[in-house]
Protein backbone atom coordinates (compact mmCIF):
# COMPACT_ATOMS: atom_id res chain seq x y z
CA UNK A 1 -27.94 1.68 29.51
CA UNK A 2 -26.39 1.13 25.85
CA UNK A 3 -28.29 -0.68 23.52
CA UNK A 4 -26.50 -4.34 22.80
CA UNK A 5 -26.56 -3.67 19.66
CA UNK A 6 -24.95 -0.46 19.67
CA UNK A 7 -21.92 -2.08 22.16
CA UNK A 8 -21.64 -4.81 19.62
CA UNK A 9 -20.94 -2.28 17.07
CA UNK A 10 -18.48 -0.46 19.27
CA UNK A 11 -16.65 -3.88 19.94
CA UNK A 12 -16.34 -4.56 16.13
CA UNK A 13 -15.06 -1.01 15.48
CA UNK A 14 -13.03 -1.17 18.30
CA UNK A 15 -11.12 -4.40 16.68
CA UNK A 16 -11.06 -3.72 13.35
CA UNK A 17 -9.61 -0.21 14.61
CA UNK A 18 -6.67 -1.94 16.87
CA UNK A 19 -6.39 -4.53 13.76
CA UNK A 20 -5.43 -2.40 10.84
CA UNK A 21 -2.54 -1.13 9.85
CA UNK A 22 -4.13 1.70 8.39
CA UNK A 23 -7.82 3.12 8.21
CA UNK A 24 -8.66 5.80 5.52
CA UNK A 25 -11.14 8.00 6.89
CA UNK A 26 -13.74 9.62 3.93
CA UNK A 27 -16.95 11.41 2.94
CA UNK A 28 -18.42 9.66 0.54
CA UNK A 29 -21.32 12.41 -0.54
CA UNK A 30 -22.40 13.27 -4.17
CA UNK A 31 -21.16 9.21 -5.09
CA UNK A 32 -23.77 7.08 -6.32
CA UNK A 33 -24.46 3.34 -6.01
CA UNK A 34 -22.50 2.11 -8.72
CA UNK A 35 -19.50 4.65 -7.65
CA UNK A 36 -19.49 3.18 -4.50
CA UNK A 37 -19.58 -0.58 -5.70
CA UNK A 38 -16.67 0.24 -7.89
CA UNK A 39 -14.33 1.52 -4.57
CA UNK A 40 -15.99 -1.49 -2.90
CA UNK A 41 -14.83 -3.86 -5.12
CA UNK A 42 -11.61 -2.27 -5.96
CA UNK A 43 -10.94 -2.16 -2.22
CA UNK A 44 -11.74 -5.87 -1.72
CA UNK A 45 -9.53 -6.92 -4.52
CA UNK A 46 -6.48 -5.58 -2.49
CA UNK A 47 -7.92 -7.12 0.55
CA UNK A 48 -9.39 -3.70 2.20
CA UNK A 49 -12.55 -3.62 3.98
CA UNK A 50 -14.94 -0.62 3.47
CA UNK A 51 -17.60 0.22 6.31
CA UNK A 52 -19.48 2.66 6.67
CA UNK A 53 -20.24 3.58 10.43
CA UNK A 54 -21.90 6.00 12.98
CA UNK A 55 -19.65 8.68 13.73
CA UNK A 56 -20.81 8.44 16.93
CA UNK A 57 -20.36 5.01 17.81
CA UNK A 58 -16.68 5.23 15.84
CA UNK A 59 -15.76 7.95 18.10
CA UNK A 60 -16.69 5.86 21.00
CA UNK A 61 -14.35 3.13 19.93
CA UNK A 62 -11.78 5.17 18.91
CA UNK A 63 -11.57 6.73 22.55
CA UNK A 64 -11.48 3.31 24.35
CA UNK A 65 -8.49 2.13 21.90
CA UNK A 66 -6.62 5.66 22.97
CA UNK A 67 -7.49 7.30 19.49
CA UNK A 68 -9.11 10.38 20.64
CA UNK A 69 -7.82 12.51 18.32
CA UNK A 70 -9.54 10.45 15.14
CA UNK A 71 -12.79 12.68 16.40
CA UNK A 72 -11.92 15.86 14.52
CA UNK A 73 -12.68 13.81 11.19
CA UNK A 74 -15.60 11.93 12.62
CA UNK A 75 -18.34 14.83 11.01
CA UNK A 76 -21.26 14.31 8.65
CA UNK A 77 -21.29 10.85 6.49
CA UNK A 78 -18.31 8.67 7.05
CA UNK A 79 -16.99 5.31 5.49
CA UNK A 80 -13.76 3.59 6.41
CA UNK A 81 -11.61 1.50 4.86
CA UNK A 82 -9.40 -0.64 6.49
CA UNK A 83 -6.04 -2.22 5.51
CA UNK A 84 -4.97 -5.22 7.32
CA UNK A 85 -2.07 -6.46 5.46
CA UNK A 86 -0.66 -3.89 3.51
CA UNK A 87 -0.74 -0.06 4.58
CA UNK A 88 -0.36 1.59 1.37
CA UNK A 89 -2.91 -0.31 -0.37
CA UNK A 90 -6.26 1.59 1.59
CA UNK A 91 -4.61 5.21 0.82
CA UNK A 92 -3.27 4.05 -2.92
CA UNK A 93 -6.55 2.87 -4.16
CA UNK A 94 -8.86 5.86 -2.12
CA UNK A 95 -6.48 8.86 -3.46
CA UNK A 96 -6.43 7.11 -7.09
CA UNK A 97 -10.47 7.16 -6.89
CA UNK A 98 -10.64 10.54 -5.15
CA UNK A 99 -8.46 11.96 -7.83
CA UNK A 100 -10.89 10.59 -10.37
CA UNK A 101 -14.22 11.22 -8.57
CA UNK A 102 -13.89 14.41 -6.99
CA UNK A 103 -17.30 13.60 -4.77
CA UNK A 104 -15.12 11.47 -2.69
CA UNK A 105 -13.41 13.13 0.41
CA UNK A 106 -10.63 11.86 2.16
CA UNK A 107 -10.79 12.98 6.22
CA UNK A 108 -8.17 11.55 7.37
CA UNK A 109 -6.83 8.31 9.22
CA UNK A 110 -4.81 6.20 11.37
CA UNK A 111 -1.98 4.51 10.27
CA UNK A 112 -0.39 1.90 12.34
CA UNK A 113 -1.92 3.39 16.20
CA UNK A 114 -1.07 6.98 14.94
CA UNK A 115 -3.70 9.30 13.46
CA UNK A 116 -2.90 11.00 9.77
CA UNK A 117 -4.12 13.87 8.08
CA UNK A 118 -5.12 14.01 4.72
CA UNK A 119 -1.21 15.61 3.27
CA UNK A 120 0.36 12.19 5.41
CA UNK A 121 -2.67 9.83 3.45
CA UNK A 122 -1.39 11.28 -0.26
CA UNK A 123 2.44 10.89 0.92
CA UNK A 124 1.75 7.53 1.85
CA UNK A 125 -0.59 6.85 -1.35
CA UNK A 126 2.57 7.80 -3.41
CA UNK A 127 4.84 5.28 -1.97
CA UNK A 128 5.70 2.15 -3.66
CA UNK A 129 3.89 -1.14 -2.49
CA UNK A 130 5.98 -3.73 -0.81
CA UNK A 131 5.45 -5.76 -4.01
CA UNK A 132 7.58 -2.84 -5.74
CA UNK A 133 9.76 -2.20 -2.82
CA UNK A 134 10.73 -5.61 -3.14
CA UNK A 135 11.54 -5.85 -6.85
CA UNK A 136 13.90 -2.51 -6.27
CA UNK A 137 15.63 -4.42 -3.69
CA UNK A 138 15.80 -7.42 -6.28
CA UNK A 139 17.53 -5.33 -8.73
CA UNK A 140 19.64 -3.86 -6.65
CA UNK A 141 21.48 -7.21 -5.25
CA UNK A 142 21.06 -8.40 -8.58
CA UNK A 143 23.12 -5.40 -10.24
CA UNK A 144 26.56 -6.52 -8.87
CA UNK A 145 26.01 -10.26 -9.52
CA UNK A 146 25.33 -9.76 -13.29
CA UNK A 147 28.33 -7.39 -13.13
CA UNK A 148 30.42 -10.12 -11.55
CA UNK A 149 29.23 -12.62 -14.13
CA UNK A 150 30.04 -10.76 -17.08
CA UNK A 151 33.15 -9.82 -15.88
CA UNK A 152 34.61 -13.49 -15.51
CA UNK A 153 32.58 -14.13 -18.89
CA UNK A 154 34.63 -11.15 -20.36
CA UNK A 155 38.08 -12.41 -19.34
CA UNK A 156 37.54 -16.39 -20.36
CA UNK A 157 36.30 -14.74 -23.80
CA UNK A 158 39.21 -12.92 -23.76
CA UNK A 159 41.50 -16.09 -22.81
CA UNK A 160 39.56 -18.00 -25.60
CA UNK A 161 40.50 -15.45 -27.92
CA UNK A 162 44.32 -15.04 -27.11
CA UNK A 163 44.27 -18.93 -27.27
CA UNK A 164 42.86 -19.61 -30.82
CA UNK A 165 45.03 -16.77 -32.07
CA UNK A 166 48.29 -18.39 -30.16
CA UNK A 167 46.39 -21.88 -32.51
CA UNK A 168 46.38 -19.74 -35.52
CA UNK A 169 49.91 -18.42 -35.48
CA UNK A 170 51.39 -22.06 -34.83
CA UNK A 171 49.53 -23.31 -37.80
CA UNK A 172 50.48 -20.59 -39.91
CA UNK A 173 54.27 -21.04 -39.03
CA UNK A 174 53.71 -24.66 -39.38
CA UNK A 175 52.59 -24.93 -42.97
């Protein structure tokens, strides 16, 4: 029989897992208490959740959500972060702090049901956020408006122009 405790814990990792859109996997050896308060609270700011959890009671969970394969990076101290909202957030703000503090290991991970390696975490680290993604877009449909707009502006100048010197030559055979 399973301790209730440790099928509570299963449950929880078993819907945060299903939940995410993406899950960092990492080895957080060698960091010390501040280092890890820092990821912590760099990770809550963009609205990931950092756990650390059994590997064996993660592998559980991750077999009865059809993630079997999340095993192989399931070995010696784990944490995991998890990205609800935004999937690029987890593996922007990990790689950035991995890069810096070279104690941190990055596993693995699942991103959106499908299980990652570490190469497919730094790809999607260097993508742009959806904030970004967004604002390229913005520019983009912008780009032929503004081009439109000056346009027009460019030929009433131009009318303007062709009109005051039409003004200018009346007056001058006027007077």
């Amino acid at each position: 029989m399973a301790r209730p405790e440790k099928v509570a814990v299963v449950e929880e990792l078993k819907e945060k897992l299903s939940k995410a859109e993406s899950v960092i996997v990492t080895d957080y050896r060698g960091l010390d208490v501040g280092e890890i308060t820092e990821l912590r609270r760099q990770l809550y700011a963009a609205g990931v959740e950092y756990k650390v959890a059994k590997n064996t009671l993660t592998t559980i969970a991750a077999q009865e959500i059809d993630l079997p394969e999340l095993a192989e990076y399931l070995v010696g101290p784990t944490a995991m972060a998890f990205g609800y909202d935004e999937p690029v957030a987890a593996a922007k703000i990990i790689n950035e702090f991995a890069r810096i503090h070279k104690d941190l290991e990055i596993k693995g991970g699942v991103l959106q049901g499908t299980v990652i390696d570490v190469q497919q975490i730094q790809a999607l680290a260097d993508l742009p956020s959806r904030e970004e993604l967004l604002s390229m877009l913005l520019r983009a449909m912008q780009g032929p408006i503004s081009g439109l707009a000056n346009a027009l502006q460019g030929t009433i100048r131009n009318l303007a122009y062709a009109l005051e010197a039409v003004r200018e030559q009346k007056e001058a055979a006027g007077a």
